[in-house]
N, C-alpha and C. Protein backbone atom coordinates (compact mmCIF):
# COMPACT_ATOMS: atom_id res chain seq x y z
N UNK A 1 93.49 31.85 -19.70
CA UNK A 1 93.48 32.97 -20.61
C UNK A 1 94.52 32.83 -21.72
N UNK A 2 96.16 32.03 -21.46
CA UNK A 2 96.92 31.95 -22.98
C UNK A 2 96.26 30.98 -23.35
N UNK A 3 95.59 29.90 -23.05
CA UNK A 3 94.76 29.28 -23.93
C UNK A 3 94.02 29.37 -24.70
N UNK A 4 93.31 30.62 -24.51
CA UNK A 4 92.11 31.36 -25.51
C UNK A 4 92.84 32.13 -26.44
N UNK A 5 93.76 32.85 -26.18
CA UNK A 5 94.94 33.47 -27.31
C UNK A 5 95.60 33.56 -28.06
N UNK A 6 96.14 31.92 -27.55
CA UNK A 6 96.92 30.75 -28.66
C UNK A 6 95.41 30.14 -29.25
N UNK A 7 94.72 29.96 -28.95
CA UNK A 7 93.86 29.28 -30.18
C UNK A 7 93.24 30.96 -31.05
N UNK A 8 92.80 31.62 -30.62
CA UNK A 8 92.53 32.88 -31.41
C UNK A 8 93.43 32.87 -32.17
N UNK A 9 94.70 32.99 -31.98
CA UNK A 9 96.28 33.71 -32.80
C UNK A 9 95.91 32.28 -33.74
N UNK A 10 95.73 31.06 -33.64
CA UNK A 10 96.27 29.79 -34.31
C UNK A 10 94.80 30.07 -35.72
N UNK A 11 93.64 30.89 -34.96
CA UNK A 11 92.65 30.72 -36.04
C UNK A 11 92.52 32.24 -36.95
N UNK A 12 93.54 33.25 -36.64
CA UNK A 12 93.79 34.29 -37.13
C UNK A 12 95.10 34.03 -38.00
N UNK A 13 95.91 33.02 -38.29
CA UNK A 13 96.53 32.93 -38.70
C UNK A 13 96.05 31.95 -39.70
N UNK A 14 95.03 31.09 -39.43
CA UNK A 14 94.94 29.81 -40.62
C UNK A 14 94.00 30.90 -41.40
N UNK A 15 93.15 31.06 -41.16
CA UNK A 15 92.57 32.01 -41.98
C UNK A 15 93.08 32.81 -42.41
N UNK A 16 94.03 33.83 -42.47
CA UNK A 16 95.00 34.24 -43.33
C UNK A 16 95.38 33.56 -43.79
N UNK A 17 96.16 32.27 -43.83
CA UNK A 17 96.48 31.38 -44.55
C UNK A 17 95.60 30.72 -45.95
N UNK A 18 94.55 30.63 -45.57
CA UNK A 18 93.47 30.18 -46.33
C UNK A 18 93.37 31.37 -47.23
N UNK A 19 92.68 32.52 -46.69
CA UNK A 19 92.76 34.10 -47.87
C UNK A 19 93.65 34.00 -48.53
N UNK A 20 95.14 34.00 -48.10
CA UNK A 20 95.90 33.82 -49.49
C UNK A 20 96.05 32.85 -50.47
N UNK A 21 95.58 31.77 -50.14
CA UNK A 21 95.59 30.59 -51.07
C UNK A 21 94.09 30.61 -51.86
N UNK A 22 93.26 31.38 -51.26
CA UNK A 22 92.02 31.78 -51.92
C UNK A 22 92.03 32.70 -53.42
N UNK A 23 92.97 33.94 -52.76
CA UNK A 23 93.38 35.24 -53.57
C UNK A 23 94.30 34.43 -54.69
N UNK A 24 95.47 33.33 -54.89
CA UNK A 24 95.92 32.74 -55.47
C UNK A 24 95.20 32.15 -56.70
N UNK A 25 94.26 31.37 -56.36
CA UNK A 25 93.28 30.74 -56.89
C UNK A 25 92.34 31.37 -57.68
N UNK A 26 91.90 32.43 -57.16
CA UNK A 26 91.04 33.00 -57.40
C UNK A 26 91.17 33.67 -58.88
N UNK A 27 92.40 34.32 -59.33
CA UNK A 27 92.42 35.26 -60.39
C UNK A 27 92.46 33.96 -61.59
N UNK A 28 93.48 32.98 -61.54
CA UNK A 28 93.56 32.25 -62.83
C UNK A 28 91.96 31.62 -63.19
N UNK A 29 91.78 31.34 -61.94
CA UNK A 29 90.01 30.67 -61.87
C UNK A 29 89.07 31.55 -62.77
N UNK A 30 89.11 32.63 -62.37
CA UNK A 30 88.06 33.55 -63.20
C UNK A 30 88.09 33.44 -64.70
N UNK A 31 89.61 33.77 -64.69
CA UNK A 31 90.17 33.64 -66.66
C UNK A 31 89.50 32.93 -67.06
N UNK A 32 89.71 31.40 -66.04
CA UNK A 32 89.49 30.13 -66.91
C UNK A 32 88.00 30.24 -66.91
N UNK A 33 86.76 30.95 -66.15
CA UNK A 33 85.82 31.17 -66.01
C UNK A 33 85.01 31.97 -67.04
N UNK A 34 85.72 33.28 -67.23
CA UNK A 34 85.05 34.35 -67.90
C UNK A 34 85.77 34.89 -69.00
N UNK A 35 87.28 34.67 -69.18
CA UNK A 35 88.19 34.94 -70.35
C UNK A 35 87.23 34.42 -71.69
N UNK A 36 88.00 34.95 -73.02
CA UNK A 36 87.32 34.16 -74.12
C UNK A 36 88.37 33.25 -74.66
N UNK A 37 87.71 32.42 -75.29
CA UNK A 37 88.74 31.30 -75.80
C UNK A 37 88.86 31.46 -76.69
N UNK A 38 90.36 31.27 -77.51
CA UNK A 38 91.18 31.00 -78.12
C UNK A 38 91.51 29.54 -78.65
N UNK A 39 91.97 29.16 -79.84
CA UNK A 39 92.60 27.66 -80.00
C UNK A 39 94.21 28.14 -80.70
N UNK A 40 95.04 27.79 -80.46
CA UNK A 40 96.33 28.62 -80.33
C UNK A 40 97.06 26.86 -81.14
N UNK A 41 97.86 27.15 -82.28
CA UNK A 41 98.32 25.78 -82.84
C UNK A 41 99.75 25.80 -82.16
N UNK A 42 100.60 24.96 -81.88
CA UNK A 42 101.33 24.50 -81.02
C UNK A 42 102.28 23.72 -81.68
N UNK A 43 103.60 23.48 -80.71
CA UNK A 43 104.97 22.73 -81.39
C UNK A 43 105.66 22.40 -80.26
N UNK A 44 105.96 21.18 -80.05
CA UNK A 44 106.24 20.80 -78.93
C UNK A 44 107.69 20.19 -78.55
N UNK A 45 108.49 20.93 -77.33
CA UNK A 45 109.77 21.08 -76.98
C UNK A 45 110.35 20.49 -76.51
N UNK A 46 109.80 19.63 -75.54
CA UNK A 46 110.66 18.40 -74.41
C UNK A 46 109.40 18.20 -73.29
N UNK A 47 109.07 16.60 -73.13
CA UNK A 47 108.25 16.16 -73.20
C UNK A 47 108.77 15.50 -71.30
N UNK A 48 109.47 16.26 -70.86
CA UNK A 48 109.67 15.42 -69.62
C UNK A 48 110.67 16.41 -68.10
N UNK A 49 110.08 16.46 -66.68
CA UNK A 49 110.63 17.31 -65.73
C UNK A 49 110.62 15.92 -64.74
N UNK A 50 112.31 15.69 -64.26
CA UNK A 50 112.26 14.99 -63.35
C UNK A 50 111.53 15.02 -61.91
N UNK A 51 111.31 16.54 -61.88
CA UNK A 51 110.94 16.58 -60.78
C UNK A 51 109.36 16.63 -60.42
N UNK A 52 109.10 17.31 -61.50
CA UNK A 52 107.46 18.08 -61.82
C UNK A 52 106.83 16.99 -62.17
N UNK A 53 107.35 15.71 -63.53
CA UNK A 53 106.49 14.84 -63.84
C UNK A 53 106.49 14.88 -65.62
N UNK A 54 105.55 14.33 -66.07
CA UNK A 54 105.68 14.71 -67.61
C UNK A 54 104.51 16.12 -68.02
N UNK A 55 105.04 16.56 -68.60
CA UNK A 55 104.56 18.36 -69.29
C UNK A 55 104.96 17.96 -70.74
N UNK A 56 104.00 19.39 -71.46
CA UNK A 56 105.45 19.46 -73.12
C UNK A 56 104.77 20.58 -72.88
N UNK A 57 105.94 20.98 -73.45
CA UNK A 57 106.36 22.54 -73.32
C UNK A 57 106.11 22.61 -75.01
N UNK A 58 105.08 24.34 -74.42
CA UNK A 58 104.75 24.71 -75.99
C UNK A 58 105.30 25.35 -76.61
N UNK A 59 105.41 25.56 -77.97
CA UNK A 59 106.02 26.62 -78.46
C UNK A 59 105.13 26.69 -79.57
N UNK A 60 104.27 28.26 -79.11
CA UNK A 60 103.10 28.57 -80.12
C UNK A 60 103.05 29.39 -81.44
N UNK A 61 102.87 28.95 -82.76
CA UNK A 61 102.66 29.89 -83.69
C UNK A 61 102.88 31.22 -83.47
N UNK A 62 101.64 31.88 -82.49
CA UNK A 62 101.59 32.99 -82.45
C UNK A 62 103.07 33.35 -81.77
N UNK A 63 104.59 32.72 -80.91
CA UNK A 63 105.44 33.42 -80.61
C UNK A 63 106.71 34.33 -81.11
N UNK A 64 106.27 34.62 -82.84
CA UNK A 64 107.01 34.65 -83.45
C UNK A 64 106.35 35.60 -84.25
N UNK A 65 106.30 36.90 -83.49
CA UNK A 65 105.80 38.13 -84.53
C UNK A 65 106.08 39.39 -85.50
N UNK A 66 105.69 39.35 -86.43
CA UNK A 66 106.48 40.04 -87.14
C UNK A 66 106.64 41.39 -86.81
N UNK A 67 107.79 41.72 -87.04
CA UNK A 67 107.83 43.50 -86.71
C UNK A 67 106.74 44.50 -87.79
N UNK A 68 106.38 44.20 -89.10
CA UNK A 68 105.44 44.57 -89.87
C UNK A 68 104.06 44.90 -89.25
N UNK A 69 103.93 43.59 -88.50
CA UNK A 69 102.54 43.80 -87.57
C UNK A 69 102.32 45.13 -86.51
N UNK A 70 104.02 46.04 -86.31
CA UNK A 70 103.72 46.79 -85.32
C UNK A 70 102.57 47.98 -85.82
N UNK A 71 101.96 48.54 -84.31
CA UNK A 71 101.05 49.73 -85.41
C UNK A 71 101.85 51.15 -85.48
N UNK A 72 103.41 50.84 -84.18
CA UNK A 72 104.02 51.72 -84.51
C UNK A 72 105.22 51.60 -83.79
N UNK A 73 106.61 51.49 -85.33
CA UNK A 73 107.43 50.24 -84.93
C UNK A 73 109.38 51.76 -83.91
N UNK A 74 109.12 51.53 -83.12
CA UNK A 74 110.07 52.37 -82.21
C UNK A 74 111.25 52.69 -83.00
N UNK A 75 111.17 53.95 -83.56
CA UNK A 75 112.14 54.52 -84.16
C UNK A 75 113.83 54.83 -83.77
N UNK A 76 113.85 54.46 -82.48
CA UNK A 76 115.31 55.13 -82.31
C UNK A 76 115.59 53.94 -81.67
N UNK A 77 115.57 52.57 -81.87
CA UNK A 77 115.95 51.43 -81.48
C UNK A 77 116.19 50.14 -82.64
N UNK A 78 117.15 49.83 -82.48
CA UNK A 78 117.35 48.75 -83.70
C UNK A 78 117.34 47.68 -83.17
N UNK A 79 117.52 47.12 -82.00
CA UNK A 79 116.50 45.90 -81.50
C UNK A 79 115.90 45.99 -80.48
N UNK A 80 115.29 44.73 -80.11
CA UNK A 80 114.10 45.32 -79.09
C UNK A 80 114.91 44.96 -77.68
N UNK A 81 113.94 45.30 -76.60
CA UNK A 81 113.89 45.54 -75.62
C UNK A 81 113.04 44.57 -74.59
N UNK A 82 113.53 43.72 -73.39
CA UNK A 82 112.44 42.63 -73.22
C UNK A 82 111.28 44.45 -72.64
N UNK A 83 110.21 43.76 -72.73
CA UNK A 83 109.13 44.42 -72.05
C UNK A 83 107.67 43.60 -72.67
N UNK A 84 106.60 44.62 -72.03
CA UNK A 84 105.37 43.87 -72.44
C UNK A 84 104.92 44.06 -73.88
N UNK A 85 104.17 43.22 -74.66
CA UNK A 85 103.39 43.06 -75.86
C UNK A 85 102.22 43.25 -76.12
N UNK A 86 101.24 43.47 -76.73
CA UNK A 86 99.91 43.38 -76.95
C UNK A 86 99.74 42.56 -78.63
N UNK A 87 99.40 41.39 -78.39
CA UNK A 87 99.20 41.11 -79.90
C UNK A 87 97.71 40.99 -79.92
N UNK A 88 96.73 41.76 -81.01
CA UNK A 88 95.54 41.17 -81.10
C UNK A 88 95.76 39.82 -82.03
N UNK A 89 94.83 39.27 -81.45
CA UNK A 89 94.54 37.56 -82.73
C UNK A 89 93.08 37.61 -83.38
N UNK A 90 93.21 37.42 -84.16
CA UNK A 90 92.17 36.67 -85.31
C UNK A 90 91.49 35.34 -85.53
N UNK A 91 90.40 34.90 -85.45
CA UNK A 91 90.48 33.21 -85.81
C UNK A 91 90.38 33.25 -87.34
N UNK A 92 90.97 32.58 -87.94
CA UNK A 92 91.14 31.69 -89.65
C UNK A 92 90.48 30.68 -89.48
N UNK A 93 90.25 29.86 -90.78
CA UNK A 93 89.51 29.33 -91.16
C UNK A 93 89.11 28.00 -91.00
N UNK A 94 90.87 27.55 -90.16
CA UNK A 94 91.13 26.39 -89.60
C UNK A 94 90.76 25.84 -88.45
N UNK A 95 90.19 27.15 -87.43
CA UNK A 95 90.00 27.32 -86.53
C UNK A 95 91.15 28.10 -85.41
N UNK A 96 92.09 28.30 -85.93
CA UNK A 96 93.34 28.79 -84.93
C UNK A 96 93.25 30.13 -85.22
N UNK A 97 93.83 30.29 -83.91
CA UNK A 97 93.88 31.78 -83.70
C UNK A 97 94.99 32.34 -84.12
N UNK A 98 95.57 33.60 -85.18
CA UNK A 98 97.10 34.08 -85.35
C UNK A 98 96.55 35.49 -85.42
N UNK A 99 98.03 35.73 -85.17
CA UNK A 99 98.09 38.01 -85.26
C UNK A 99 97.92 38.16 -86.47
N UNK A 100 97.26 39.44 -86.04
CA UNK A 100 96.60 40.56 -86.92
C UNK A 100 97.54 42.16 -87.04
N UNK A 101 97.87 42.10 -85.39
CA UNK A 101 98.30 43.54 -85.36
C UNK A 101 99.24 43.40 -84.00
N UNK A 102 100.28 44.15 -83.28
CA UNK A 102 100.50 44.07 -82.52
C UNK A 102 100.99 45.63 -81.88
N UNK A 103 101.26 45.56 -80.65
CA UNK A 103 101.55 46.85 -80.28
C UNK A 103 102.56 47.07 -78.94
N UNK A 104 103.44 47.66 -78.64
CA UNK A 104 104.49 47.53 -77.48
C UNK A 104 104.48 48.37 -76.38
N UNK A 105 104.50 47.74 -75.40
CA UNK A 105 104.52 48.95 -73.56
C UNK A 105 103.27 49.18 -73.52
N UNK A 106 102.21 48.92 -74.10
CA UNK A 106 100.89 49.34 -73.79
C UNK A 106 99.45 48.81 -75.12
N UNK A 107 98.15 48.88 -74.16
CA UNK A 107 97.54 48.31 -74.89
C UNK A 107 96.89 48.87 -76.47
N UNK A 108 96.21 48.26 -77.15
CA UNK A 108 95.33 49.24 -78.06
C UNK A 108 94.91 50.39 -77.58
N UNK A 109 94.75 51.33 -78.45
CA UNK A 109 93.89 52.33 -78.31
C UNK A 109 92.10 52.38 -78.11
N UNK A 110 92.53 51.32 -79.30
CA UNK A 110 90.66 50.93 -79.67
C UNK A 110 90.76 49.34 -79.27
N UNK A 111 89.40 49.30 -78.55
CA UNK A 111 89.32 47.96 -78.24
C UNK A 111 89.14 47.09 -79.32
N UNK A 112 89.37 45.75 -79.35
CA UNK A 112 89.45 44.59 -80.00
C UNK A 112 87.64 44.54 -80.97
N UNK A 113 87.41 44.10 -81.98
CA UNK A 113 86.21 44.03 -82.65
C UNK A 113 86.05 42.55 -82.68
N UNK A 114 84.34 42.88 -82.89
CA UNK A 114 84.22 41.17 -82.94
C UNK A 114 85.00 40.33 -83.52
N UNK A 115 85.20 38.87 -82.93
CA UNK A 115 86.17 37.88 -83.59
C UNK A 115 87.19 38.07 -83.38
N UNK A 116 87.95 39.10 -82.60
CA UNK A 116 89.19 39.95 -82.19
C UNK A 116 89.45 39.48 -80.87
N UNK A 117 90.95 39.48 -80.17
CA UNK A 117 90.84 39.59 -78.42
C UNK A 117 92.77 39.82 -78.75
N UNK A 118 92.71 40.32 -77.90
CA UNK A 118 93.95 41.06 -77.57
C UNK A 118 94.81 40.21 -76.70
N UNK A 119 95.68 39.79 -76.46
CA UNK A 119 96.57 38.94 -75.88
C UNK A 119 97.85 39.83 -75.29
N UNK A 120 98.41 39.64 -73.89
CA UNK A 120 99.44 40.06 -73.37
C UNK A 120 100.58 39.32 -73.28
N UNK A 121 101.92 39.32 -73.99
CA UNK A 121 103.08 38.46 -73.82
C UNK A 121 104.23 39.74 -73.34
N UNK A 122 105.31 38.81 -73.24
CA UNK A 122 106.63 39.84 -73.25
C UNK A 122 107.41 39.62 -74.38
N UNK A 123 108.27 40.45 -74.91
CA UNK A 123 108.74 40.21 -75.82
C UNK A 123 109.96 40.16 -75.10
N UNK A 124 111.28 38.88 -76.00
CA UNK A 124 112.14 38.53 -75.39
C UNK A 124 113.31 39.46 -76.02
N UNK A 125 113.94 40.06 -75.25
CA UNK A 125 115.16 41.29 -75.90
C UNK A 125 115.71 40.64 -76.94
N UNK A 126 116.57 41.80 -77.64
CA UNK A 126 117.86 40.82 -78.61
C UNK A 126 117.79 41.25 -79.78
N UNK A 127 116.97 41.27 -79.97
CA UNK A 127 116.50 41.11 -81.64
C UNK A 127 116.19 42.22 -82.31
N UNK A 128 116.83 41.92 -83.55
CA UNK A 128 117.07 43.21 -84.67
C UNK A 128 115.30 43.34 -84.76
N UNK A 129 115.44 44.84 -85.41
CA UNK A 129 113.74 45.72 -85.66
C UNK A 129 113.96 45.60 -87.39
N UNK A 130 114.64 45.03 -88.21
CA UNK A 130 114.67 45.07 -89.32
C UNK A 130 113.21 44.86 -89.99
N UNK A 131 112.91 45.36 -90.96
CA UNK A 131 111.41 44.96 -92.05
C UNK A 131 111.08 43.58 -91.76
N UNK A 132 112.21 42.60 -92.12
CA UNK A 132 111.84 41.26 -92.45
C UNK A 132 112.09 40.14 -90.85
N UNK A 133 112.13 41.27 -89.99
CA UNK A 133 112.39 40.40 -88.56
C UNK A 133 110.92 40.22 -87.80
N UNK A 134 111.14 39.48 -86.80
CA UNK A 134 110.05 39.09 -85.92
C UNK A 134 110.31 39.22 -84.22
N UNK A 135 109.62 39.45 -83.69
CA UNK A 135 109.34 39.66 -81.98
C UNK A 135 109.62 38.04 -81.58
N UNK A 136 109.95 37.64 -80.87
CA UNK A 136 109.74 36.43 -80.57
C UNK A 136 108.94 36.77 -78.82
N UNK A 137 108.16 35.93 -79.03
CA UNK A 137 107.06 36.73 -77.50
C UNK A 137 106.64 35.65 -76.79
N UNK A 138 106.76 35.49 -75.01
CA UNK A 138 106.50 34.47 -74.63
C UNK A 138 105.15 34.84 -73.67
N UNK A 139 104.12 34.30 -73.95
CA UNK A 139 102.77 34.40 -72.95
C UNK A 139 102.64 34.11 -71.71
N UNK A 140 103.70 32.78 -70.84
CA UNK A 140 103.26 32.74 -70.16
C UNK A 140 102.59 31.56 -69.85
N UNK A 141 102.28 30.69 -71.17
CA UNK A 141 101.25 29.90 -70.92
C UNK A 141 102.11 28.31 -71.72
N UNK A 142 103.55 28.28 -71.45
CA UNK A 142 104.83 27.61 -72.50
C UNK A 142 104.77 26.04 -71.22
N UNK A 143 104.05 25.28 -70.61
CA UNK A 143 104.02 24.11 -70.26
C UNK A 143 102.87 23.62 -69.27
N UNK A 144 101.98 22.83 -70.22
CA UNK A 144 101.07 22.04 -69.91
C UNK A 144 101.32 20.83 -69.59
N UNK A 145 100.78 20.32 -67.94
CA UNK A 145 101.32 18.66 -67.59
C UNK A 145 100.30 18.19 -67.85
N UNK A 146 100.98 16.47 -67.82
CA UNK A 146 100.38 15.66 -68.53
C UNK A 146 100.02 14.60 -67.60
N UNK A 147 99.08 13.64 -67.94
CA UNK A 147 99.38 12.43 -66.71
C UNK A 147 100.58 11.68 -66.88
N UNK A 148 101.31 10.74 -66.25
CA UNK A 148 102.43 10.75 -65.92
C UNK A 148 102.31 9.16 -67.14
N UNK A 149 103.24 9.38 -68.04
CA UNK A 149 103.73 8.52 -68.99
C UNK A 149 103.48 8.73 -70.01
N UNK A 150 102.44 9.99 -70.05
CA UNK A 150 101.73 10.22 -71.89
C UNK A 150 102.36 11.70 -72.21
N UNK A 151 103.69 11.99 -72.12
CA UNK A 151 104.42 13.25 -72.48
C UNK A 151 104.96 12.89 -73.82
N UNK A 152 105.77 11.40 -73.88
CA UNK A 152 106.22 11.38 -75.01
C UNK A 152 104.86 10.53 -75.89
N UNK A 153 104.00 10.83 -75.71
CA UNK A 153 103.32 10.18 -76.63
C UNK A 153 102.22 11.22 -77.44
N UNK A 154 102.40 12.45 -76.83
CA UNK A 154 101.78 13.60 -77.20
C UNK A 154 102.11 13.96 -77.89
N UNK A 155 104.03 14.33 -77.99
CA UNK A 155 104.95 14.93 -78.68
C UNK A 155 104.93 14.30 -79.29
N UNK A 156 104.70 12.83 -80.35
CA UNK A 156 104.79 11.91 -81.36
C UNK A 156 103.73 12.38 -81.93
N UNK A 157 102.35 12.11 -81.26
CA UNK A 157 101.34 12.65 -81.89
C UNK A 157 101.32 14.18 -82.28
N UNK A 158 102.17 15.07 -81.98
CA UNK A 158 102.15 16.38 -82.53
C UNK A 158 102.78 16.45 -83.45
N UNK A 159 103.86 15.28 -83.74
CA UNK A 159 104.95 15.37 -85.49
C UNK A 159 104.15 14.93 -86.44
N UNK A 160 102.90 13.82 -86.03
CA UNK A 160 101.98 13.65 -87.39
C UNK A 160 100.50 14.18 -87.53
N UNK A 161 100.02 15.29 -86.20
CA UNK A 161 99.33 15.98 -87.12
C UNK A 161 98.90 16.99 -86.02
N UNK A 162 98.77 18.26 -86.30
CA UNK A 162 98.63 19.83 -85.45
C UNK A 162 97.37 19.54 -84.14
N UNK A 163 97.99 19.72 -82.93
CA UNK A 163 97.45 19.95 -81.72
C UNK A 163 97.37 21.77 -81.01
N UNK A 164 96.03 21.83 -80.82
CA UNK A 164 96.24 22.64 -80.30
C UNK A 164 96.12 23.03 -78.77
N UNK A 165 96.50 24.23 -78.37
CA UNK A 165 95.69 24.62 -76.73
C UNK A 165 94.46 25.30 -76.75
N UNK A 166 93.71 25.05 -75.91
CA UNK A 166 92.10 25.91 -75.68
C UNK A 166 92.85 26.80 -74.56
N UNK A 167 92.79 27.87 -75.02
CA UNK A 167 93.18 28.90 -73.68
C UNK A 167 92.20 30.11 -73.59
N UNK A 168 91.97 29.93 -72.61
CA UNK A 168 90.91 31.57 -72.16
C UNK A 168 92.35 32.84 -72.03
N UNK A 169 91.30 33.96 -72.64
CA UNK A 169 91.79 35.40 -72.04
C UNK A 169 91.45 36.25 -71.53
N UNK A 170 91.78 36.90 -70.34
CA UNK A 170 91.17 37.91 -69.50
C UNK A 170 90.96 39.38 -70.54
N UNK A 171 90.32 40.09 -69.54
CA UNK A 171 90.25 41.45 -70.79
C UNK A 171 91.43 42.13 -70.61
N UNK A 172 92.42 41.92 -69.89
CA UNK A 172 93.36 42.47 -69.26
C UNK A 172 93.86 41.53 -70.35
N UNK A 173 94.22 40.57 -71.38
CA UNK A 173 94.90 40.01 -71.83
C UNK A 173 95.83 39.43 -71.44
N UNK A 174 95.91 38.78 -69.92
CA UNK A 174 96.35 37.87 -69.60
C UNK A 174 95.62 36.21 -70.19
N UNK A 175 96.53 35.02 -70.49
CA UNK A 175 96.14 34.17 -70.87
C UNK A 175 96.48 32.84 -69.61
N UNK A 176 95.51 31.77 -69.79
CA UNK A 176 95.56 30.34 -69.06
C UNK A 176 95.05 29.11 -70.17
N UNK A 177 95.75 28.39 -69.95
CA UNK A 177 95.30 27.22 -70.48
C UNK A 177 94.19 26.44 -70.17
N UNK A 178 93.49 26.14 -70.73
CA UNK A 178 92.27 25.35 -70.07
C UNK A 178 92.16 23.80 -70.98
N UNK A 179 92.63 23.53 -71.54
CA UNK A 179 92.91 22.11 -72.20
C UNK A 179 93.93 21.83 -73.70
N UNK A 180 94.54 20.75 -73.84
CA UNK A 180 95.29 20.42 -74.62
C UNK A 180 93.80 20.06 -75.57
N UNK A 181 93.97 20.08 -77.30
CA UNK A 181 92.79 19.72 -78.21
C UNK A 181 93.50 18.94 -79.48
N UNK A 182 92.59 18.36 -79.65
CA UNK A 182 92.71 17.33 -80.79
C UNK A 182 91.44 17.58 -81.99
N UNK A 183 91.87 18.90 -82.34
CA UNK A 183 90.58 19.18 -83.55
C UNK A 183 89.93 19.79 -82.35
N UNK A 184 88.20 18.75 -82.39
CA UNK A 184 87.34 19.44 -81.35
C UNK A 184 87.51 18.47 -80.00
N UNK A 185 88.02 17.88 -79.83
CA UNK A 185 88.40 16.89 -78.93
C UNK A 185 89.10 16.86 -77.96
N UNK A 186 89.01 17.36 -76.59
CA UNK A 186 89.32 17.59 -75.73
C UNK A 186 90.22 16.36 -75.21
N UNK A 187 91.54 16.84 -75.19
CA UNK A 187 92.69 15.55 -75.07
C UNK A 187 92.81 15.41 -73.09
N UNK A 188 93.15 16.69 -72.80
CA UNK A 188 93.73 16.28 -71.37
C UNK A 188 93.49 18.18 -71.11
């Protein structure tokens, strides 16, 4: 009879085990599944983790938003505050996606219109609310790995000509990466 108990307990436990690595999986999976895509232009930071392997770490256009863009910019604060962001994006003509509008602690009112999608970052404290200042906002989505030896060869190729990320977004405006791009060219 502890024989039947210890294997019950051993298969009530892997299976919990498994559900959570399921539930893990599961939410970024969908993004990358059902989110809409984005092409987000990119600038690239350090091209190497001893431990992790080679990555480059992004640093995207869109992290650098202007306070002008707010739709309504917090009056009794002269700099900001870390908390959450809402930036909607736009695609231009280049194909990249940049802000249109942005909004703080909570989402639009009105949902996003065609060609529109709303994006969730945090904005990083510190920083003056002046006219001519900017949010600096991190998504979340700041290091993509690489196969192991082509980090610094990415970052070379990003000083002579604009790479971007393909990233899906949930409607919740959470974002994931789903490939590094080269124009229409799916790099890695």
């Amino acid at each position: 009879m502890n024989g039947t108990r210890l294997i019950v307990a051993a298969l009530v436990v892997a299976l919990a085990q498994i559900g959570f690595l399921s539930f893990m999986i599961a939410g970024p999976a969908s993004i990358l599944r059902d989110g809409h895509e984005v092409l987000l232009k990119i600038e690239p930071i350090d091209p190497r983790d001893m431990l992790r392997g080679d990555y480059v770490r992004l640093n995207y256009e869109i992290s650098n938003v202007p306070v002008t863009m707010l739709d309504v910019a917090p009056e009794d604060r002269f700099v900001t505050v870390a908390g959450p962001i809402f930036v909607r994006l736009g695609r231009d003509e280049d194909g990249f996606w940049r802000p249109r509008a942005a909004t703080l602690e909570r989402p639009f009112a009105e949902p996003a219109s065609a060609g529109e999608v709303d994006i969730r970052g945090e904005v990083v404290g510190g920083r003056s609310l002046g006219p001519n200042d900017s949010f600096t906002v991190q998504y979340g989505i700041d290091r993509f790995y690489v196969p192991e030896g082509k980090g610094l060869a990415i970052e070379t190729d990003l000083r002579d000509h604009p790479l971007g990320i393909l990233a899906a977004i949930a409607a919740d405006g959470t974002p994931q990466i789903k490939a590094l791009m080269d124009g229409d060219k799916k790099l890695y």
